[in-house]
Protein backbone atom coordinates (compact mmCIF):
# COMPACT_ATOMS: atom_id res chain seq x y z
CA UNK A 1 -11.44 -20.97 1.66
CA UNK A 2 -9.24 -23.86 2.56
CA UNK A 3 -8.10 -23.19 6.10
CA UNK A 4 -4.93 -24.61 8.07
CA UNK A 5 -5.12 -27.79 10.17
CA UNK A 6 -2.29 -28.65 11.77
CA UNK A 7 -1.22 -32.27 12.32
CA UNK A 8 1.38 -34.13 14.76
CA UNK A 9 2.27 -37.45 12.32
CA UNK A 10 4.19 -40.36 13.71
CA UNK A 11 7.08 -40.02 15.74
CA UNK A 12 9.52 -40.66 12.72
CA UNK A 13 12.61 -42.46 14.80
CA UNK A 14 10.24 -44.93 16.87
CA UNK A 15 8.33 -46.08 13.43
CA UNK A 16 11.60 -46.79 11.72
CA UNK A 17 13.07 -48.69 14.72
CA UNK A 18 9.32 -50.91 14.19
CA UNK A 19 10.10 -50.92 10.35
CA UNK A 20 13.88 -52.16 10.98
CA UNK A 21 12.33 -55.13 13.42
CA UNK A 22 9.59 -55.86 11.18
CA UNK A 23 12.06 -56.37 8.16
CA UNK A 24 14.85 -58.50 10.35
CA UNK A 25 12.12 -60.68 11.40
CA UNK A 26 10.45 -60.77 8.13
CA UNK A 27 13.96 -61.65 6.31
CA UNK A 28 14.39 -64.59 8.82
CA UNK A 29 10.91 -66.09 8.14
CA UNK A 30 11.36 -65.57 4.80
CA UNK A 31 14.83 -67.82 5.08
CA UNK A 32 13.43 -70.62 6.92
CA UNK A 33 10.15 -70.57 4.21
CA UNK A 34 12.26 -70.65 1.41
CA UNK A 35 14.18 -73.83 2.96
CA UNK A 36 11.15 -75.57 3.63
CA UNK A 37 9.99 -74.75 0.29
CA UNK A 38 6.56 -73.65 2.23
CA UNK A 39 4.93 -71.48 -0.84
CA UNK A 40 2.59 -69.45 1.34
CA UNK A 41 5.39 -68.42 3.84
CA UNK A 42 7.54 -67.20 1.07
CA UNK A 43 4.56 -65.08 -0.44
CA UNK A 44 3.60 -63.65 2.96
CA UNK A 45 6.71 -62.79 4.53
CA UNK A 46 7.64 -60.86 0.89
CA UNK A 47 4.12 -59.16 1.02
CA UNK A 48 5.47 -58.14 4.18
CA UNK A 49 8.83 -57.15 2.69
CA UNK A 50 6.76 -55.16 0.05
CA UNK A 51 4.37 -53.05 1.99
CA UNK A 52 7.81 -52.06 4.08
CA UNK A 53 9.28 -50.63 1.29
CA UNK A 54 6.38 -48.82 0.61
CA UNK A 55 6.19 -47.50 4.19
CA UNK A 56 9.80 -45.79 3.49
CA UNK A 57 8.74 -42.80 1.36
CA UNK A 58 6.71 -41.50 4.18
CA UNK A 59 9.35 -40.58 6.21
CA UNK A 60 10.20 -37.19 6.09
CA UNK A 61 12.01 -34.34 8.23
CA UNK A 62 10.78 -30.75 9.02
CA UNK A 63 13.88 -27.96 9.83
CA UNK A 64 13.28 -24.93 12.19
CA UNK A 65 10.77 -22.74 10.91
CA UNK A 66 9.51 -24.73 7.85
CA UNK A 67 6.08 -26.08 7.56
CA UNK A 68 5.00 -29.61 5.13
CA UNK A 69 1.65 -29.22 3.30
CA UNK A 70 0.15 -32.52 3.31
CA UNK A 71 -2.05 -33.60 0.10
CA UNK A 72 -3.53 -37.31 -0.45
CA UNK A 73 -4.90 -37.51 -3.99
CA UNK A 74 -6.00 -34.21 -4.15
CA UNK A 75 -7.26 -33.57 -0.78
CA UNK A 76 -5.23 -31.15 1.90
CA UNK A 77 -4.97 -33.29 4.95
CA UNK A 78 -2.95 -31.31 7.04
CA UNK A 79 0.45 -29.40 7.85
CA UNK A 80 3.02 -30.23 9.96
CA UNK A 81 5.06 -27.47 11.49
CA UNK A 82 6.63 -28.67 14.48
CA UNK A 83 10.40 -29.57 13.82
CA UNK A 84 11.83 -33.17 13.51
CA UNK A 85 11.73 -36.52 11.84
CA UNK A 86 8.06 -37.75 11.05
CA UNK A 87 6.22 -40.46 9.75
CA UNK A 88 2.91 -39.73 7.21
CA UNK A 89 0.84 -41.90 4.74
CA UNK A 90 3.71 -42.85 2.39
CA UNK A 91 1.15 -42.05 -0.43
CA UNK A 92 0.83 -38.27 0.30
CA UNK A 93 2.62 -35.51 -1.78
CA UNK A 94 4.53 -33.30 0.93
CA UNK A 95 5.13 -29.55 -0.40
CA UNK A 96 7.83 -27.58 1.59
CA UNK A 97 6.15 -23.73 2.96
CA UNK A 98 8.81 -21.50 4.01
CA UNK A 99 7.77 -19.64 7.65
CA UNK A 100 11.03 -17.32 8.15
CA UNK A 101 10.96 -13.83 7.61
CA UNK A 102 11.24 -12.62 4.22
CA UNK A 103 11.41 -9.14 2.82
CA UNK A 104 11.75 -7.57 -0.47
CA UNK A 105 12.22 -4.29 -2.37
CA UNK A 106 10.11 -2.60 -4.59
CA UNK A 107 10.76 -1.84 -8.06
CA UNK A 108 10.76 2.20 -8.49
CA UNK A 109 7.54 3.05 -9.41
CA UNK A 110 6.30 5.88 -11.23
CA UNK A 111 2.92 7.46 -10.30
CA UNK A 112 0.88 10.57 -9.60
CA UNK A 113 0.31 12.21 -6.31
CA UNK A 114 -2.49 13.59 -4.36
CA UNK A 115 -1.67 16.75 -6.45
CA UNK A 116 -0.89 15.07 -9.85
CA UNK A 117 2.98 15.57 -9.48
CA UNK A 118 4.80 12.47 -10.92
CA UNK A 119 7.18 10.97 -8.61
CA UNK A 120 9.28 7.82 -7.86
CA UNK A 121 8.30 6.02 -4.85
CA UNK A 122 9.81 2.29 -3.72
CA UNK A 123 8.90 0.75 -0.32
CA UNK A 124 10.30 -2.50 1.38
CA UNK A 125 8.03 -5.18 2.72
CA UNK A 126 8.82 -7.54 5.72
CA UNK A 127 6.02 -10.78 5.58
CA UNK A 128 6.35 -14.13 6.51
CA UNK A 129 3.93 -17.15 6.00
CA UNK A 130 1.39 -17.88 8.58
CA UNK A 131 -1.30 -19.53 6.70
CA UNK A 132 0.49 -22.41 4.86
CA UNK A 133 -2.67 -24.04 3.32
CA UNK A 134 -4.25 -20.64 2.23
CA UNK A 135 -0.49 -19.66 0.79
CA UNK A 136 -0.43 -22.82 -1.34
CA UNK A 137 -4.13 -23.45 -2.51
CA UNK A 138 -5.57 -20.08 -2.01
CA UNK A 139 -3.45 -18.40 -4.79
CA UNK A 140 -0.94 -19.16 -7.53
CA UNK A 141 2.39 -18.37 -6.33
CA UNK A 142 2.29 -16.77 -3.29
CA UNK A 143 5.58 -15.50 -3.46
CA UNK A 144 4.79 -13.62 -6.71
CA UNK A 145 1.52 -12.38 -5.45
CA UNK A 146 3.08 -10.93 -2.30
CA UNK A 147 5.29 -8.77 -4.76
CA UNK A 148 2.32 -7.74 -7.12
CA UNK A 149 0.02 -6.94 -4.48
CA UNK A 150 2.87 -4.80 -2.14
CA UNK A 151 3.72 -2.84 -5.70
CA UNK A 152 -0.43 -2.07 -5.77
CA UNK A 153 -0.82 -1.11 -2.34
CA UNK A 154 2.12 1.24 -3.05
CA UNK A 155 0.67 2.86 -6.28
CA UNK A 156 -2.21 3.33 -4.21
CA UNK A 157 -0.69 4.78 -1.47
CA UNK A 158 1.30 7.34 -3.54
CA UNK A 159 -1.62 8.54 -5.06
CA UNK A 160 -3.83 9.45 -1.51
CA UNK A 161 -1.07 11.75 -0.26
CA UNK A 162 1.05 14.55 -1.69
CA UNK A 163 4.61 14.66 -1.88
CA UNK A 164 5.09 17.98 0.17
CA UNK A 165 2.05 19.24 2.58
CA UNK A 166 0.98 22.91 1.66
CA UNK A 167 0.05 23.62 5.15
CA UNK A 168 0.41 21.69 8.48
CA UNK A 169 -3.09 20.02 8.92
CA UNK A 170 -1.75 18.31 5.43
CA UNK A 171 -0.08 15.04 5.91
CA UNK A 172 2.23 14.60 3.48
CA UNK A 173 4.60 11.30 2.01
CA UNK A 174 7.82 13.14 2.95
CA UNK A 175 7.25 14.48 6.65
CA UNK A 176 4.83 12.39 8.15
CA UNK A 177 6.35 8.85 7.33
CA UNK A 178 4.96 6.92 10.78
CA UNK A 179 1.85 7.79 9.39
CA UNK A 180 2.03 6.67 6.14
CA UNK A 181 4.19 4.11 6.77
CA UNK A 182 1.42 2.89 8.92
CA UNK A 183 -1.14 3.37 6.43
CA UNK A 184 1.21 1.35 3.74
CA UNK A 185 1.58 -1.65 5.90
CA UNK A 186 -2.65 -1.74 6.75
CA UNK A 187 -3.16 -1.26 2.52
CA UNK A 188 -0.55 -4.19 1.76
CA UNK A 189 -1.88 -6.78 4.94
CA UNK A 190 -5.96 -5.91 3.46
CA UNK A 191 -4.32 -7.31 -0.09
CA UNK A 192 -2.37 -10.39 1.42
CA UNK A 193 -4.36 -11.85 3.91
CA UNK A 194 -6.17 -14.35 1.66
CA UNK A 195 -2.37 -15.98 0.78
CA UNK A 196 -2.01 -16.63 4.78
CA UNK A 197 0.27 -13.65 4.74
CA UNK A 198 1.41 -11.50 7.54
CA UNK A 199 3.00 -8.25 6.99
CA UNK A 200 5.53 -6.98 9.96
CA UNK A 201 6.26 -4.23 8.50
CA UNK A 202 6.41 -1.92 5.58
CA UNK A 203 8.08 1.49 4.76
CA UNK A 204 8.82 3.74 1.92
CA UNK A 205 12.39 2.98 1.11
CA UNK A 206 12.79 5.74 -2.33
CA UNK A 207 10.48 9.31 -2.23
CA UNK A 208 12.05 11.35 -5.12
CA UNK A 209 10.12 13.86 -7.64
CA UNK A 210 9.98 12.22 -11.35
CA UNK A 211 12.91 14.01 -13.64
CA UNK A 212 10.76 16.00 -15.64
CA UNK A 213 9.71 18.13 -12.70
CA UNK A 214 12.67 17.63 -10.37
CA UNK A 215 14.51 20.88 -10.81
CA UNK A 216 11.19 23.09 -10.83
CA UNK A 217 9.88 21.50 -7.83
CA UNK A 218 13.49 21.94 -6.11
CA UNK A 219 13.41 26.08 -6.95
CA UNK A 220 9.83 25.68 -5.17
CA UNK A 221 11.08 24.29 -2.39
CA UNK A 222 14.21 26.70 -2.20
CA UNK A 223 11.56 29.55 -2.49
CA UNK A 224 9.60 28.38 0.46
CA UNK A 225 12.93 28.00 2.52
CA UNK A 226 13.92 31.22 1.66
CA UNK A 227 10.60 32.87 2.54
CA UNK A 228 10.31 31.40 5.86
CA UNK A 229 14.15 32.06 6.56
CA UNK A 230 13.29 36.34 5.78
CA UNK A 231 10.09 35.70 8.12
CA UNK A 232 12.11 34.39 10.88
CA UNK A 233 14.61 37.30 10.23
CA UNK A 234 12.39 40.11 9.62
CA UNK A 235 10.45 39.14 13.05
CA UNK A 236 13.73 38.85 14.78
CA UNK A 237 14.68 42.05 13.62
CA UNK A 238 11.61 43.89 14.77
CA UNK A 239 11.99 42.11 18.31
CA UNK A 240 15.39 43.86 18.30
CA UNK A 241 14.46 47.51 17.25
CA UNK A 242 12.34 47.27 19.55
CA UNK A 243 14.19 46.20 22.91
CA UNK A 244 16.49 49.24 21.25
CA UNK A 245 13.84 51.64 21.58
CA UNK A 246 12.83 50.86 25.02
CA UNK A 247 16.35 50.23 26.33
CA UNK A 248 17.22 53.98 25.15
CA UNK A 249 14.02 55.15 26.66
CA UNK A 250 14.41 53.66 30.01
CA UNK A 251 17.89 55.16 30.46
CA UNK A 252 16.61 58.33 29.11
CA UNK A 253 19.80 57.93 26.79
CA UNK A 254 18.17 59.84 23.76
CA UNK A 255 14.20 61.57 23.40
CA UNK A 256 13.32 60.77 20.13
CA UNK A 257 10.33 62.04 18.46
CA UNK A 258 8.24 60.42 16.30
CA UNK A 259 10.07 61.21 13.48
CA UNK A 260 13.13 60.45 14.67
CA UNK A 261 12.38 56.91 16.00
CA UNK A 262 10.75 56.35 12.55
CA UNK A 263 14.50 57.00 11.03
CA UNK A 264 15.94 54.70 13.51
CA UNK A 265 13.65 52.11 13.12
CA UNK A 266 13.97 51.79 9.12
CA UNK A 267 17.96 52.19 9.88
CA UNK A 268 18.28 49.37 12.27
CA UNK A 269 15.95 47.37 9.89
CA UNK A 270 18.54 47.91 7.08
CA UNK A 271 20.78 46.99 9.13
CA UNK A 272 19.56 43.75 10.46
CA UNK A 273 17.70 42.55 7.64
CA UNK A 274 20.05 43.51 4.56
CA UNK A 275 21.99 40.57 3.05
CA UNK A 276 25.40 42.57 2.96
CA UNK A 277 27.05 44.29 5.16
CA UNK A 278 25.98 47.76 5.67
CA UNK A 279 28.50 50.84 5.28
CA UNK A 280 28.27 53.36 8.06
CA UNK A 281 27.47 57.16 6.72
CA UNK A 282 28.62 59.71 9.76
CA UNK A 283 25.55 62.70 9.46
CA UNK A 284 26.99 65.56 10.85
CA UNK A 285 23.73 67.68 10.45
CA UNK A 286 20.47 67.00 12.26
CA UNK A 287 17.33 65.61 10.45
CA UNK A 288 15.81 68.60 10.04
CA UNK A 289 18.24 70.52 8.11
């Protein structure tokens, strides 16, 4: 693998200062040669003139947080990162690497889960380059790998975890995202980290059941909210008969047999567990007649 070597070129300023004095003083030899009609002055001082204008393409500038990949014939020789105004072999080829942070959105994917539901699923990706010679020779467009590899990793991510967890030792997509947002980001940096990429971070943006299945898997979920809502009420309910039952019998308001506190108990149950409102009935007998 080609690996990163950064370089510190020429100080760009101080080289074209030399340049400029190089080139007044070689256009005032060249004068006085061609007035004394001395041949040999003439060629050397435009040699000199020559290999100056040659020496101009190799100045270049680096902004704030941009890197310049450095190739001679063929060969990486280097990458300059710091910001500024540089000078380099005028014969090198000088790509420009991006090192800001970038992020991007998944396309809506359609996949399986760990239970063979189809659902949607889109995740974002924050990444920035920190490998600019891997990023440029290691793959072919890194930019386009980044989004092929993050779409993978999220296919793959879908399909090791279930939409909804069927008990609480199950981690699921949609209530333990720190989790699997973790394991997303660890999935997509194992994929990118031969382009000299670094994710910062990566979540599920989109978690929705696939069409097809939407509306059953919505009654499931109403059915489970509805079950656990009569649990909570039925247990609340027998909290309260019974705090009614010892409250009487601590103030020795009412002895109730057996039988008795067994009709009280399924009447205060009605009571507290129906849906509706109950309608009084007035008994103006006793229970056993």
């Amino acid at each position: 693998m080609i690996r990163e070597k950064v370089i510190r070129p020429l100080p760009g300023l101080a080289t074209l200062l030399v340049l400029l004095l190089v080139l007044g003083l070689n256009t005032w030899l060249f004068v006085g040669a061609a007035g004394s009609e001395n041949i040999t002055r003439v060629l050397l001082t435009a040699g000199v003139f020559v290999v100056a204008m040659i020496m101009l393409p190799g100045f270049l500038i680096v902004q704030p947080n941009e890197s310049k990949v450095l190739t001679l014939f063929g060969r990486y020789t280097g990458s300059v990162k710091d910001a500024g105004f540089w000078w380099v072999n005028p014969f090198t080829k000088k790509l420009r690497v991006s090192l800001k942070t970038r992020n991007f959105e998944t396309a809506k994917l359609k996949v399986n889960d760990a239970h063979g539901n189809p659902i949607e699923i889109g995740a974002i990706v924050v990444w920035r380059v920190v490998d600019t010679a891997e990023a440029m020779f290691e793959v072919d467009d890194f930019e386009n790998y980044v989004r092929v590899q993050s779409e993978s990793a999220v296919r793959a991510l879908a399909s090791s975890y279930p939409y909804d967890a069927h008990n609480t030792d199950e981690a699921a997509l949609s209530s333990h995202a720190t989790e699997v947002a973790a394991n997303l980001m660890q999935q997509v940096q194992d994929r990118l980290a031969k382009a000299g990429v670094q994710v910062q971070e990566a979540r599920i943006a989109h978690l929705a059941y696939a069409q097809e299945i939407a509306h059953a898997m919505l009654q499931r979920q109403q059915a489970g909210a509805i079950i656990a809502a009569r649990y909570k009420i039925v247990e609340g309910a027998v909290g309260m008969v019974e705090n009614a039952l010892e409250l009487l019998a601590q103030k020795n308001i009412l002895h109730l047999d057996d039988e008795r506190k067994a009709a009280m108990v399924s009447n205060l149950l009605v009571v507290l567990c129906g849906e509706k409102g109950t309608q009084p009935v007035v008994n103006t007998g006793t229970l056993y007649t």
